[in-house]
PDB file of N, CA and C in Angstrom:
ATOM      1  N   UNK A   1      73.689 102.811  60.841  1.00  0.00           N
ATOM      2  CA  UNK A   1      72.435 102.600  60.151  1.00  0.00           C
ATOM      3  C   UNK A   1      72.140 101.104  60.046  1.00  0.00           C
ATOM      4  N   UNK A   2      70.741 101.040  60.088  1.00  0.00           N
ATOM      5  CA  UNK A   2      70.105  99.168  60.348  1.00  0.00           C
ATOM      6  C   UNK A   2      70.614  98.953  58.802  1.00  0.00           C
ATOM      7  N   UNK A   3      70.947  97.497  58.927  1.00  0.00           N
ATOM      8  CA  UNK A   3      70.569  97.285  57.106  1.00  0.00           C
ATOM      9  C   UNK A   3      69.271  96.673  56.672  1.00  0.00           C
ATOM     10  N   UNK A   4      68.642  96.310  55.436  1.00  0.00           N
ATOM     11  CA  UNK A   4      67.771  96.048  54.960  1.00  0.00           C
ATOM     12  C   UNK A   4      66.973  94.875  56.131  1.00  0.00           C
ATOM     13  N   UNK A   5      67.883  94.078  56.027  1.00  0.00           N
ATOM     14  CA  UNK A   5      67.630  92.384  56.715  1.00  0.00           C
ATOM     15  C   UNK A   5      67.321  92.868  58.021  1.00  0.00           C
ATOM     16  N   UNK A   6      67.690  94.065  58.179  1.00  0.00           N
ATOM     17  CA  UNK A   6      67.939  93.965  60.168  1.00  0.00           C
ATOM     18  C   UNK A   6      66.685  95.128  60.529  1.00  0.00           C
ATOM     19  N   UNK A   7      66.276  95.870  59.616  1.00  0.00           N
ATOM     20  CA  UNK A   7      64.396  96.622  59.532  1.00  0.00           C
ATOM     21  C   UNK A   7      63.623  95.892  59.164  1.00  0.00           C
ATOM     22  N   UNK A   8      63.828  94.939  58.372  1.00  0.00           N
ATOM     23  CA  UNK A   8      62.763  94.248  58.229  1.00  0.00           C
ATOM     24  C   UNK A   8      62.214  93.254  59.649  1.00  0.00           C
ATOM     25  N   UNK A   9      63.447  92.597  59.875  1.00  0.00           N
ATOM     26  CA  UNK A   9      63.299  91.978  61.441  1.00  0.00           C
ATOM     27  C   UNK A   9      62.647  92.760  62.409  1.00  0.00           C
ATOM     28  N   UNK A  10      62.874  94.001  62.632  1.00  0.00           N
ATOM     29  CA  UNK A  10      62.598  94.331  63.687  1.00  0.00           C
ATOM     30  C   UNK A  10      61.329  95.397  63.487  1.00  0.00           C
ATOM     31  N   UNK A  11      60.900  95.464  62.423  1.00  0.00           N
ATOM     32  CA  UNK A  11      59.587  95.855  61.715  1.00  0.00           C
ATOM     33  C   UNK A  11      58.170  94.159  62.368  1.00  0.00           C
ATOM     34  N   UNK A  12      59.101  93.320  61.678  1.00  0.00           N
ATOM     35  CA  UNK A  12      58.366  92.115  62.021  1.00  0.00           C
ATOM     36  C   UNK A  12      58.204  92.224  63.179  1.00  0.00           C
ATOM     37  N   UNK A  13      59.219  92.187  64.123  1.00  0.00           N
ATOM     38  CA  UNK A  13      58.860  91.752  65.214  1.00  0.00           C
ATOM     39  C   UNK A  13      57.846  92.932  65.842  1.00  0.00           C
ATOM     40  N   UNK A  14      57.982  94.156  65.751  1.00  0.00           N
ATOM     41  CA  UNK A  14      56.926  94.942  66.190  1.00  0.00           C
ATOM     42  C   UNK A  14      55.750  94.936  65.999  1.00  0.00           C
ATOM     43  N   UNK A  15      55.658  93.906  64.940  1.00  0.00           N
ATOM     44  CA  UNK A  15      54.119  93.471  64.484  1.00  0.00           C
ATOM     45  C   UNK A  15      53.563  92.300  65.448  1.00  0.00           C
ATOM     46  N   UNK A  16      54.782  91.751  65.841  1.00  0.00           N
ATOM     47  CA  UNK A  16      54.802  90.600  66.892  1.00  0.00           C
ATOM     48  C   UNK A  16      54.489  89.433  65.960  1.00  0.00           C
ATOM     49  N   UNK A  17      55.391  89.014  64.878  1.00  0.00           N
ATOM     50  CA  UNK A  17      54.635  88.015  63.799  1.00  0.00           C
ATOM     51  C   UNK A  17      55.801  87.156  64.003  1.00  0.00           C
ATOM     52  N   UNK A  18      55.562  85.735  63.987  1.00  0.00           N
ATOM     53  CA  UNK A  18      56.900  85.009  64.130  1.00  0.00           C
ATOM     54  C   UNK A  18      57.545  84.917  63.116  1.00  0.00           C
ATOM     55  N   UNK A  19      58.692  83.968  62.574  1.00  0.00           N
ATOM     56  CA  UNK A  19      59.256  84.240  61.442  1.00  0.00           C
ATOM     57  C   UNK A  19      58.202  83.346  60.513  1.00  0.00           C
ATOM     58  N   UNK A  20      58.199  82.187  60.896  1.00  0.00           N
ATOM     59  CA  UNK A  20      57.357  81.249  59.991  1.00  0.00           C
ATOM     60  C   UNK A  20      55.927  82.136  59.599  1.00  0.00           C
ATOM     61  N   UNK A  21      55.236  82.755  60.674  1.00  0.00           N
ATOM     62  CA  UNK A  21      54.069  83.079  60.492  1.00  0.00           C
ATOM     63  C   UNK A  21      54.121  84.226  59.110  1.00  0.00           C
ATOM     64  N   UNK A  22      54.967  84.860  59.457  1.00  0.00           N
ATOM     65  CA  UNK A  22      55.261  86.580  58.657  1.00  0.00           C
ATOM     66  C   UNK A  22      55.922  85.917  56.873  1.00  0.00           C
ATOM     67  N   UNK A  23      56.677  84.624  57.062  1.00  0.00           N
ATOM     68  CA  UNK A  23      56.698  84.218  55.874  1.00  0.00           C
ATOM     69  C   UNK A  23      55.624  83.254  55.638  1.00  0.00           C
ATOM     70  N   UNK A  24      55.026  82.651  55.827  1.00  0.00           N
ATOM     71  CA  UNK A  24      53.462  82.361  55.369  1.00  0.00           C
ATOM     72  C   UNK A  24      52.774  83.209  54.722  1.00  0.00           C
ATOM     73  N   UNK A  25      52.751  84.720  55.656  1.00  0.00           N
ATOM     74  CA  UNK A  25      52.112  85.444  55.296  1.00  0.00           C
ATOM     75  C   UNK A  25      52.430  85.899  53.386  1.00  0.00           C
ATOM     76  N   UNK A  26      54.043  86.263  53.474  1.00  0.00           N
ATOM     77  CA  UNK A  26      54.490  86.297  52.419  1.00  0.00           C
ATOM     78  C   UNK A  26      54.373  85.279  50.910  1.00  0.00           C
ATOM     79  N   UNK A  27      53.983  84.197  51.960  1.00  0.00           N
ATOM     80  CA  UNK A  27      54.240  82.750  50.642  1.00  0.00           C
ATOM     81  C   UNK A  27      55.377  82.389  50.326  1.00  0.00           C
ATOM     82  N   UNK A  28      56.299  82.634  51.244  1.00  0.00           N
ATOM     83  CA  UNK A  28      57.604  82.028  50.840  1.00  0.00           C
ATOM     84  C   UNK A  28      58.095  81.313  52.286  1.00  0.00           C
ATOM     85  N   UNK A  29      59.149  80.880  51.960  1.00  0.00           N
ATOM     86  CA  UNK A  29      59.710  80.174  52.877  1.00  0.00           C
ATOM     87  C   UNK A  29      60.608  81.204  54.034  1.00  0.00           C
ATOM     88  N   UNK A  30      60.123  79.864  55.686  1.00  0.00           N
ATOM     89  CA  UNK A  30      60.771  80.758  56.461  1.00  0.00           C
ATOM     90  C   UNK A  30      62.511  81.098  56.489  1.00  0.00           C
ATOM     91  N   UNK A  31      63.038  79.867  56.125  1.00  0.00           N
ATOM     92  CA  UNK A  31      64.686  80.118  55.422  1.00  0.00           C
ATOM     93  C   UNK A  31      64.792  80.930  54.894  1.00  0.00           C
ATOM     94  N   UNK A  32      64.229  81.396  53.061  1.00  0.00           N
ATOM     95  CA  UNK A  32      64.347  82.750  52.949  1.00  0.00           C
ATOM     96  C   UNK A  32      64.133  83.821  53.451  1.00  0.00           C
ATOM     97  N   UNK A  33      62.966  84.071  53.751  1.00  0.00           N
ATOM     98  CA  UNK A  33      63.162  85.427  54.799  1.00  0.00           C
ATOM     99  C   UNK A  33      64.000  85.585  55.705  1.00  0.00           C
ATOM    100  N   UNK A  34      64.531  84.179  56.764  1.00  0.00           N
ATOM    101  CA  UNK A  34      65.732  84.804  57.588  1.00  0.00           C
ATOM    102  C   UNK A  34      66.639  84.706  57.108  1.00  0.00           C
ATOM    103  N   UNK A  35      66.926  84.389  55.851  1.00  0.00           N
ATOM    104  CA  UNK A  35      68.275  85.061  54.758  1.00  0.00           C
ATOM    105  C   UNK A  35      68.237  86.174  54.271  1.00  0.00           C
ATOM    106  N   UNK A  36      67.130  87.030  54.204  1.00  0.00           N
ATOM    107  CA  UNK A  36      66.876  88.216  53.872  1.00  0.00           C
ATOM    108  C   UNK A  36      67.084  89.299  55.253  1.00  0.00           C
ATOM    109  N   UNK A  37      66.560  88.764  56.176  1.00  0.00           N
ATOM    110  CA  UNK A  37      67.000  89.440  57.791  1.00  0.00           C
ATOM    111  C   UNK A  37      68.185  89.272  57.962  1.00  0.00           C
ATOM    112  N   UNK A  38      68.777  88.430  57.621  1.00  0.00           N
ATOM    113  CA  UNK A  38      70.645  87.946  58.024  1.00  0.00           C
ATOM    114  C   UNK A  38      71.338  88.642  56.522  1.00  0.00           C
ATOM    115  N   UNK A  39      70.750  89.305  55.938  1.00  0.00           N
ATOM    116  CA  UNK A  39      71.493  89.922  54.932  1.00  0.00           C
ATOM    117  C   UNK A  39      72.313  89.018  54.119  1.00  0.00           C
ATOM    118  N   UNK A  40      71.998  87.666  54.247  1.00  0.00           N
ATOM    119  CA  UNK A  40      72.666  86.601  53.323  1.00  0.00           C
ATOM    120  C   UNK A  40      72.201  86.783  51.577  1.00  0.00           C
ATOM    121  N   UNK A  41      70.744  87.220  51.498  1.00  0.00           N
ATOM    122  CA  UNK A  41      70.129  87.785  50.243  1.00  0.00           C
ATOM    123  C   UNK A  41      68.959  88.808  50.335  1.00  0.00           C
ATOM    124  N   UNK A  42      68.606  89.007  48.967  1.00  0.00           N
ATOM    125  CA  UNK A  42      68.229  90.365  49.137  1.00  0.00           C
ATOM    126  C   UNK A  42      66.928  89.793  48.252  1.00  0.00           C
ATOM    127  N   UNK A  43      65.661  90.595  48.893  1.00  0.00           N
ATOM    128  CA  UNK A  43      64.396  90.666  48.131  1.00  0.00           C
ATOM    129  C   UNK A  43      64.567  91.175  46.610  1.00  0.00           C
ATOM    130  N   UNK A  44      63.789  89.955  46.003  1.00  0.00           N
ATOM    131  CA  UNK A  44      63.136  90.805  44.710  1.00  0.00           C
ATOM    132  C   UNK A  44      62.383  92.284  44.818  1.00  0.00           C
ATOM    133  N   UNK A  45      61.957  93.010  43.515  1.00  0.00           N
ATOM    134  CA  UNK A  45      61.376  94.071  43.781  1.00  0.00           C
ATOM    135  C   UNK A  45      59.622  93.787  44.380  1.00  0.00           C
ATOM    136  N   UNK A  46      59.234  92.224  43.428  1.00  0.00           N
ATOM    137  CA  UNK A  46      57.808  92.230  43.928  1.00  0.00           C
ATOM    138  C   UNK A  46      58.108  91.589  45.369  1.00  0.00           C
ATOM    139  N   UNK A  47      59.128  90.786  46.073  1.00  0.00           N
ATOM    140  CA  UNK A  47      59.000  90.483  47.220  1.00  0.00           C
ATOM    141  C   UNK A  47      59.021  91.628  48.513  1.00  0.00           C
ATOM    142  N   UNK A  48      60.317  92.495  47.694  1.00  0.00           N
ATOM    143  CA  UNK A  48      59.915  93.949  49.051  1.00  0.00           C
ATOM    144  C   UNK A  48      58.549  94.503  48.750  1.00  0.00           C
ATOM    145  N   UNK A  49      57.933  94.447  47.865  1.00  0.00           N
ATOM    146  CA  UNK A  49      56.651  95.072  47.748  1.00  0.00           C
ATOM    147  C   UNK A  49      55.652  94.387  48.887  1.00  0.00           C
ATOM    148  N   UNK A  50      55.442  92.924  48.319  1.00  0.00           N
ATOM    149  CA  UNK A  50      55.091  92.202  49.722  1.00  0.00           C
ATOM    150  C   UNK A  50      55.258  92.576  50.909  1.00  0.00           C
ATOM    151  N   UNK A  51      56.612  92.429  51.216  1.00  0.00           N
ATOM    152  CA  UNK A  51      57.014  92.787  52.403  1.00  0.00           C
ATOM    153  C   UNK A  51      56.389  94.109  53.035  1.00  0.00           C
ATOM    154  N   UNK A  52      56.924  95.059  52.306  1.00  0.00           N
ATOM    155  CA  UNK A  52      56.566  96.489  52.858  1.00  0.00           C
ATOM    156  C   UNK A  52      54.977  96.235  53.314  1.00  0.00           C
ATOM    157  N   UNK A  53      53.828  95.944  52.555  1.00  0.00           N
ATOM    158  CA  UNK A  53      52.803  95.592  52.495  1.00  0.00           C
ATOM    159  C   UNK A  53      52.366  94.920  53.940  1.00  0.00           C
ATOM    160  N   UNK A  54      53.207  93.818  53.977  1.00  0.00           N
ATOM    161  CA  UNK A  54      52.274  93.218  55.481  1.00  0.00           C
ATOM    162  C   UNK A  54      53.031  93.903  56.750  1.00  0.00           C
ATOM    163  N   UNK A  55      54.252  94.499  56.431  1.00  0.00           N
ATOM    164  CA  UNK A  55      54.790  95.643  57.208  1.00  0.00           C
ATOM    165  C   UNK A  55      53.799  97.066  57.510  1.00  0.00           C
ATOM    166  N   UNK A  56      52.882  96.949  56.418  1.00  0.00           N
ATOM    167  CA  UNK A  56      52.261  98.121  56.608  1.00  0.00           C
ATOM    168  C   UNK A  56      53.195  99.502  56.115  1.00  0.00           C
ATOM    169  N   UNK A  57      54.337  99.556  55.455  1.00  0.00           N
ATOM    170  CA  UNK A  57      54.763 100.378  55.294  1.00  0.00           C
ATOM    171  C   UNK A  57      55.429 100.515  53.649  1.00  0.00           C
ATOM    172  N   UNK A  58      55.631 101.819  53.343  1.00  0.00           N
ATOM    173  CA  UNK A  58      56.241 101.558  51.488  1.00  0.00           C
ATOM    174  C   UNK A  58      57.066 100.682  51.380  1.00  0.00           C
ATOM    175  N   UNK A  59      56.926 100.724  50.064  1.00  0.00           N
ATOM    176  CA  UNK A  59      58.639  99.803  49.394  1.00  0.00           C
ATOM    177  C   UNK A  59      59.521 100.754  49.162  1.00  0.00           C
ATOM    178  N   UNK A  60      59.287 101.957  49.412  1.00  0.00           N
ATOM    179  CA  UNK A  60      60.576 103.180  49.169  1.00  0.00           C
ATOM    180  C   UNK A  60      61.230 103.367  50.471  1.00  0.00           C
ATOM    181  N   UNK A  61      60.244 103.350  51.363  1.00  0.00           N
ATOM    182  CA  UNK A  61      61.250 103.472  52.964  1.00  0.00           C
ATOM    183  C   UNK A  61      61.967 102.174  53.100  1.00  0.00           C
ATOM    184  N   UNK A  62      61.482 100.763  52.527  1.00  0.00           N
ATOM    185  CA  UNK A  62      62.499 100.018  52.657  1.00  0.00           C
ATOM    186  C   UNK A  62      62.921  99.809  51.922  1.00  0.00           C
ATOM    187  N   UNK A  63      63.317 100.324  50.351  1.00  0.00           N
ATOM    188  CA  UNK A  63      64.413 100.859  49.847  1.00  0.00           C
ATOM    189  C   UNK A  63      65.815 101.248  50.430  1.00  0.00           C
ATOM    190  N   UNK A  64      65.268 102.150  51.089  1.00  0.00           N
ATOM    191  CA  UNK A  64      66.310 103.316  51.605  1.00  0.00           C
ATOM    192  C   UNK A  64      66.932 102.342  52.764  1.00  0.00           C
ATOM    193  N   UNK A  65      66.930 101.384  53.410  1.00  0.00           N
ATOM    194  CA  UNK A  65      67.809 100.482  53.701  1.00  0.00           C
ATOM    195  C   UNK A  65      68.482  99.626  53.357  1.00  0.00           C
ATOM    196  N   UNK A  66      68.639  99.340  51.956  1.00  0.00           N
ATOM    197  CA  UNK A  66      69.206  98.620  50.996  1.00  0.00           C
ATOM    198  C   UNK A  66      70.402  99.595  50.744  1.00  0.00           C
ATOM    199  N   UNK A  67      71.739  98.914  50.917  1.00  0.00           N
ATOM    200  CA  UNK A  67      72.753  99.859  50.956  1.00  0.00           C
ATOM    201  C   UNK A  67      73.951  99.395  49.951  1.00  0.00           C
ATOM    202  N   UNK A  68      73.473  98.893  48.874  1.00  0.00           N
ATOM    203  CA  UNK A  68      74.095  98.325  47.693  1.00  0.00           C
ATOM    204  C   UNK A  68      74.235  99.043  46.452  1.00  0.00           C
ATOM    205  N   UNK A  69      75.233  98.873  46.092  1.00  0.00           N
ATOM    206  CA  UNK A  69      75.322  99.608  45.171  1.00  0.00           C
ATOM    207  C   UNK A  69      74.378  99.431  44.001  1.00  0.00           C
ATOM    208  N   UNK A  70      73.843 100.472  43.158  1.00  0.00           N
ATOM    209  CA  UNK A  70      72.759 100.108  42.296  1.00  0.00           C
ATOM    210  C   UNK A  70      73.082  98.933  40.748  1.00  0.00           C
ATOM    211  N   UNK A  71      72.272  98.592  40.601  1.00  0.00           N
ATOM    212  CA  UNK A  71      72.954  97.381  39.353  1.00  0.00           C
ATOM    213  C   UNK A  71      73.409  98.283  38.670  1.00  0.00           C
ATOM    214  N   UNK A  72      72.449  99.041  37.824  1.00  0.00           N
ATOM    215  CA  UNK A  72      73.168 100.721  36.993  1.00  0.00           C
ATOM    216  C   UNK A  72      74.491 101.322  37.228  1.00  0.00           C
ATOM    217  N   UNK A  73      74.664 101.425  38.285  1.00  0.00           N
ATOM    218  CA  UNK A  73      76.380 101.830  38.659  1.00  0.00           C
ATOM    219  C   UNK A  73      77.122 100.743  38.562  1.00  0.00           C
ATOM    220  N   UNK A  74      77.030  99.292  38.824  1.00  0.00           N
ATOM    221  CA  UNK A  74      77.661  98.105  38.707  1.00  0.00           C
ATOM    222  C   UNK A  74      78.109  98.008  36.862  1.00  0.00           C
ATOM    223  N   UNK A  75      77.057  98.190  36.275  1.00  0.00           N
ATOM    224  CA  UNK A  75      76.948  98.397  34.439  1.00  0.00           C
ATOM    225  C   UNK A  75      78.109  99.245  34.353  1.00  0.00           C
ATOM    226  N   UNK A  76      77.672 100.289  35.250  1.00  0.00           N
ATOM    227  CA  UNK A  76      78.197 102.060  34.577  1.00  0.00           C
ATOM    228  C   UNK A  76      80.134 101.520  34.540  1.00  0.00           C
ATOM    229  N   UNK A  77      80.107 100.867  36.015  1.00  0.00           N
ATOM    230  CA  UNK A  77      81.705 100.612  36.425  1.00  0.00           C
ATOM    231  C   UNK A  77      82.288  99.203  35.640  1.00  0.00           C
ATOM    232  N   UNK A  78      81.406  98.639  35.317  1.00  0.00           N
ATOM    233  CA  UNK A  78      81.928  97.304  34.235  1.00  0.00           C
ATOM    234  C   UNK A  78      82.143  98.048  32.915  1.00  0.00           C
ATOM    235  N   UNK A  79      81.421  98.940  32.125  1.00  0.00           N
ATOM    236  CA  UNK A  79      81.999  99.417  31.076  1.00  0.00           C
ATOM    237  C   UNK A  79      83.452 100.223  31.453  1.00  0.00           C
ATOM    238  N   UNK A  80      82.972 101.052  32.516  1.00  0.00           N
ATOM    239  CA  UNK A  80      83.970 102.126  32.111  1.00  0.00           C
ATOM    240  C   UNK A  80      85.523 101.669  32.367  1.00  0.00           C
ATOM    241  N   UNK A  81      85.594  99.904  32.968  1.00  0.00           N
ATOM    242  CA  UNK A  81      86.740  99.466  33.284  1.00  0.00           C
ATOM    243  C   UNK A  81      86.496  97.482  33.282  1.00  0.00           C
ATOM    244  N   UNK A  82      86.778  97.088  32.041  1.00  0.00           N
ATOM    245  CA  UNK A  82      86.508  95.518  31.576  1.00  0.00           C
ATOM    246  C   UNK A  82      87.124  94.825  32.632  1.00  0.00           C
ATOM    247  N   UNK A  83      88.388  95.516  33.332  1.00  0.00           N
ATOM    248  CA  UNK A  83      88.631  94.143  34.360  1.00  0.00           C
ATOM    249  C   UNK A  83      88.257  93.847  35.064  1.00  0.00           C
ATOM    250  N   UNK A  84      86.892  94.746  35.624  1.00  0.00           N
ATOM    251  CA  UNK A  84      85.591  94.357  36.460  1.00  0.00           C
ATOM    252  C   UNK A  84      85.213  92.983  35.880  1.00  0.00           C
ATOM    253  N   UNK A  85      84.786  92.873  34.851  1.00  0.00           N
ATOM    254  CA  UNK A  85      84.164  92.218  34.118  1.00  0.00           C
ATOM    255  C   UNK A  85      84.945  91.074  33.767  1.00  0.00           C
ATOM    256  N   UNK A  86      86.281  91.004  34.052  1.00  0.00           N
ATOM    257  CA  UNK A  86      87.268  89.752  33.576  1.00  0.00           C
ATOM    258  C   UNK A  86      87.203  89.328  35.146  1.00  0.00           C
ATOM    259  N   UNK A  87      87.383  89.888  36.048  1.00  0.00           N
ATOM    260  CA  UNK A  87      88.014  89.595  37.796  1.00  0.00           C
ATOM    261  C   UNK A  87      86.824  88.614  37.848  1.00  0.00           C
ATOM    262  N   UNK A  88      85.403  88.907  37.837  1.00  0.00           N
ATOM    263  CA  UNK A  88      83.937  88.163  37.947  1.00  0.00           C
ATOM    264  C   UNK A  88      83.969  87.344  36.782  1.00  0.00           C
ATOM    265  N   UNK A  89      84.915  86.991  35.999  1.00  0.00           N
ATOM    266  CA  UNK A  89      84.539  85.961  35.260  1.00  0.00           C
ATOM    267  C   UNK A  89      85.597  85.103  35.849  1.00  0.00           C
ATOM    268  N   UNK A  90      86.696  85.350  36.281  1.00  0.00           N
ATOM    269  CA  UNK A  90      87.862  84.506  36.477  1.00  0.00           C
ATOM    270  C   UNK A  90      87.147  84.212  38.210  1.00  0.00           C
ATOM    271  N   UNK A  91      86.713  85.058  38.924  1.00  0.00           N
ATOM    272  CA  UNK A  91      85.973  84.203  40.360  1.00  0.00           C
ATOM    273  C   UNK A  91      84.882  83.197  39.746  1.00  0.00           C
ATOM    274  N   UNK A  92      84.011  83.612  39.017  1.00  0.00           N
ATOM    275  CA  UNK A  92      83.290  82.322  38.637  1.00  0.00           C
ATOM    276  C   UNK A  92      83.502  81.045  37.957  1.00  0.00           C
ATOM    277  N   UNK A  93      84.647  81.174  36.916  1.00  0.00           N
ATOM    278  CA  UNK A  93      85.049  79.898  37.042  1.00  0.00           C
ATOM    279  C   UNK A  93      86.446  79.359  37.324  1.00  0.00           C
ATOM    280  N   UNK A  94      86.690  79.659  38.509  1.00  0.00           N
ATOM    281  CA  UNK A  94      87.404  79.413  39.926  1.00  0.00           C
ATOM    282  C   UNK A  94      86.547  78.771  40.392  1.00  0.00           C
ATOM    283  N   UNK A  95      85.035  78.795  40.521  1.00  0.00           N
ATOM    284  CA  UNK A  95      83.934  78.186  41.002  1.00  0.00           C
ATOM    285  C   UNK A  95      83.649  78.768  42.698  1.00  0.00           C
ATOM    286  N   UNK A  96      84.454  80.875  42.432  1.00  0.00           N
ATOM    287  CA  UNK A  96      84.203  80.832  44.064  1.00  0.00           C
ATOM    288  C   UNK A  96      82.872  81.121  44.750  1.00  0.00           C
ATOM    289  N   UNK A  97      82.518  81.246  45.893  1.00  0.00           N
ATOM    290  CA  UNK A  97      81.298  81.209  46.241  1.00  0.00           C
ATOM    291  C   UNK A  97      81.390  82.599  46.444  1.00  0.00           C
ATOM    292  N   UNK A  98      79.743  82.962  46.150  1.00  0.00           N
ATOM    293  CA  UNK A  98      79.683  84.246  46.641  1.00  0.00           C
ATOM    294  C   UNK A  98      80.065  85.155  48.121  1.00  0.00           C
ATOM    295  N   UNK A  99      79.839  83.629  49.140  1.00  0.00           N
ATOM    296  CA  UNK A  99      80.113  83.998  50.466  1.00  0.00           C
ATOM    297  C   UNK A  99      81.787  84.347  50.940  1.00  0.00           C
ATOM    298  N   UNK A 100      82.555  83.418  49.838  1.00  0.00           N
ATOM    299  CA  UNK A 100      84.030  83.818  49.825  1.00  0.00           C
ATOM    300  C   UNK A 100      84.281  85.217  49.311  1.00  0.00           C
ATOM    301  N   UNK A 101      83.763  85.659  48.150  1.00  0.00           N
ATOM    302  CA  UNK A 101      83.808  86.562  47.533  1.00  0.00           C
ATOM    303  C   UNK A 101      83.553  87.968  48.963  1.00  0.00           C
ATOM    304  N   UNK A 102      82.438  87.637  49.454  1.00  0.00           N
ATOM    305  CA  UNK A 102      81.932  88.820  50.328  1.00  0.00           C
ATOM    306  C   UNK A 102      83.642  88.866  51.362  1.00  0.00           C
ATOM    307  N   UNK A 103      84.030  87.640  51.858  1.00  0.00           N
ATOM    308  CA  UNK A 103      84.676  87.517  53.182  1.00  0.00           C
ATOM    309  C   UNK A 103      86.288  87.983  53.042  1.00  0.00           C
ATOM    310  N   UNK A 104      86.472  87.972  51.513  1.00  0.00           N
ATOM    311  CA  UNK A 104      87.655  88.352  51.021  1.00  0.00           C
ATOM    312  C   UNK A 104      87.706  90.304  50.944  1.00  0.00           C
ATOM    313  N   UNK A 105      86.480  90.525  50.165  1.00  0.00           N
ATOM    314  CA  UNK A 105      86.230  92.031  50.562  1.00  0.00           C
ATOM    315  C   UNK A 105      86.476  92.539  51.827  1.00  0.00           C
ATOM    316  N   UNK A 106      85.556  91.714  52.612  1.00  0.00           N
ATOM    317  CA  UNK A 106      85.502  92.143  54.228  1.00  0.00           C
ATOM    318  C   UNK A 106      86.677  92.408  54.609  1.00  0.00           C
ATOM    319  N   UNK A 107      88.143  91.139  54.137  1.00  0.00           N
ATOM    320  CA  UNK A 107      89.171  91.177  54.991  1.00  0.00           C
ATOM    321  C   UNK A 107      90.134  92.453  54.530  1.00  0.00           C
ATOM    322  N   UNK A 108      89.731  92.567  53.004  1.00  0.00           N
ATOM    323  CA  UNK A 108      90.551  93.604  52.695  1.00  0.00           C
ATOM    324  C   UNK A 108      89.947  95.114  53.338  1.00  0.00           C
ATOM    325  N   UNK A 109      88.739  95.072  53.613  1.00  0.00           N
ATOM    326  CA  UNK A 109      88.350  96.422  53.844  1.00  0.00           C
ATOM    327  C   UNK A 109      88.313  97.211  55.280  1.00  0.00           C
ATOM    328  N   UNK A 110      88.356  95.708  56.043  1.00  0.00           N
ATOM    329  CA  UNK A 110      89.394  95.738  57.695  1.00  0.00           C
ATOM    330  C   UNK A 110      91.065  96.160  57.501  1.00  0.00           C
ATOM    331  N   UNK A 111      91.359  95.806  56.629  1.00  0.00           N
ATOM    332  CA  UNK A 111      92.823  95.967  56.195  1.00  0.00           C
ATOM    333  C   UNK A 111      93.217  97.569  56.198  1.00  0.00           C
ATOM    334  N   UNK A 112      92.483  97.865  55.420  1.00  0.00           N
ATOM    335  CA  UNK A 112      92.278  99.461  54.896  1.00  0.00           C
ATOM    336  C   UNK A 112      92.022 100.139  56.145  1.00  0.00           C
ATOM    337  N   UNK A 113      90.874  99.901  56.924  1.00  0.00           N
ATOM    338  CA  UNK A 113      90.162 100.188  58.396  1.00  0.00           C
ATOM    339  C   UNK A 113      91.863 100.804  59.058  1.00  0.00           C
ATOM    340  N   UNK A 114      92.726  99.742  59.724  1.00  0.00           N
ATOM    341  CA  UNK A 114      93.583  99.049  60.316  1.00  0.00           C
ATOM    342  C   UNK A 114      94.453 100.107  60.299  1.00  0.00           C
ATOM    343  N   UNK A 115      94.447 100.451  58.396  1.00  0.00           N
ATOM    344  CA  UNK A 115      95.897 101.636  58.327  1.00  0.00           C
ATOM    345  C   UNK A 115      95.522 102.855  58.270  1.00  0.00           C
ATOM    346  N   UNK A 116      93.965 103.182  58.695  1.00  0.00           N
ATOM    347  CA  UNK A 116      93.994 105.243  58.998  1.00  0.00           C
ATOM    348  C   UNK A 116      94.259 105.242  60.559  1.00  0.00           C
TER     349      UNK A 116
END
């Protein structure tokens, strides 16, 4: 399955809009949007609205490519277990970056991959 960043790209490009042009269109910058195509970050709710919009298409179908877990379940799993909530306080002031944070997941979840 595409992810968010990678339908939106190729939504754009079927429109044939360049990147700069399609973020103009948006009012934001062309860096952000190809951080949003590169899955580096993720639209606000009024920016996918935008988006979907000069896409010509809902903000619920591009919803449904957003493959993150919901903040609500993030809440649900920080109560129901605080060392969520201690681990993200002790990475933040460690001062780690979010991009470490992702690359450390990644390696463990190749790890896991590795041993079925």
């Amino acid at each position: 399955m595409k992810t968010l960043g990678e339908y939106i790209r190729e939504l754009r490009e079927k429109n044939d809009f360049s990147l700069r042009e399609f973020a103009k269109r948006l009012n934001l910058s062309a860096p952000f949007v190809s951080d949003i195509e590169l899955g580096r970050r993720y639209p606000s709710e009024d920016v996918l609205e935008k988006i979907a919009e000069a896409l010509g298409i809902s903000a619920e179908e591009l919803r449904s490519y957003d493959t993150r877990v919901p903040i609500s379940e993030l809440k649900k799993l920080a109560k129901s277990s605080p060392a969520y909530g201690i681990a993200l306080r002790k990475l933040a002031d460690k001062k780690i970056s979010p991009e470490e944070i992702i690359r450390i997941a990644e390696k463990k979840e190749k790890g896991h991959k590795e041993e079925d």
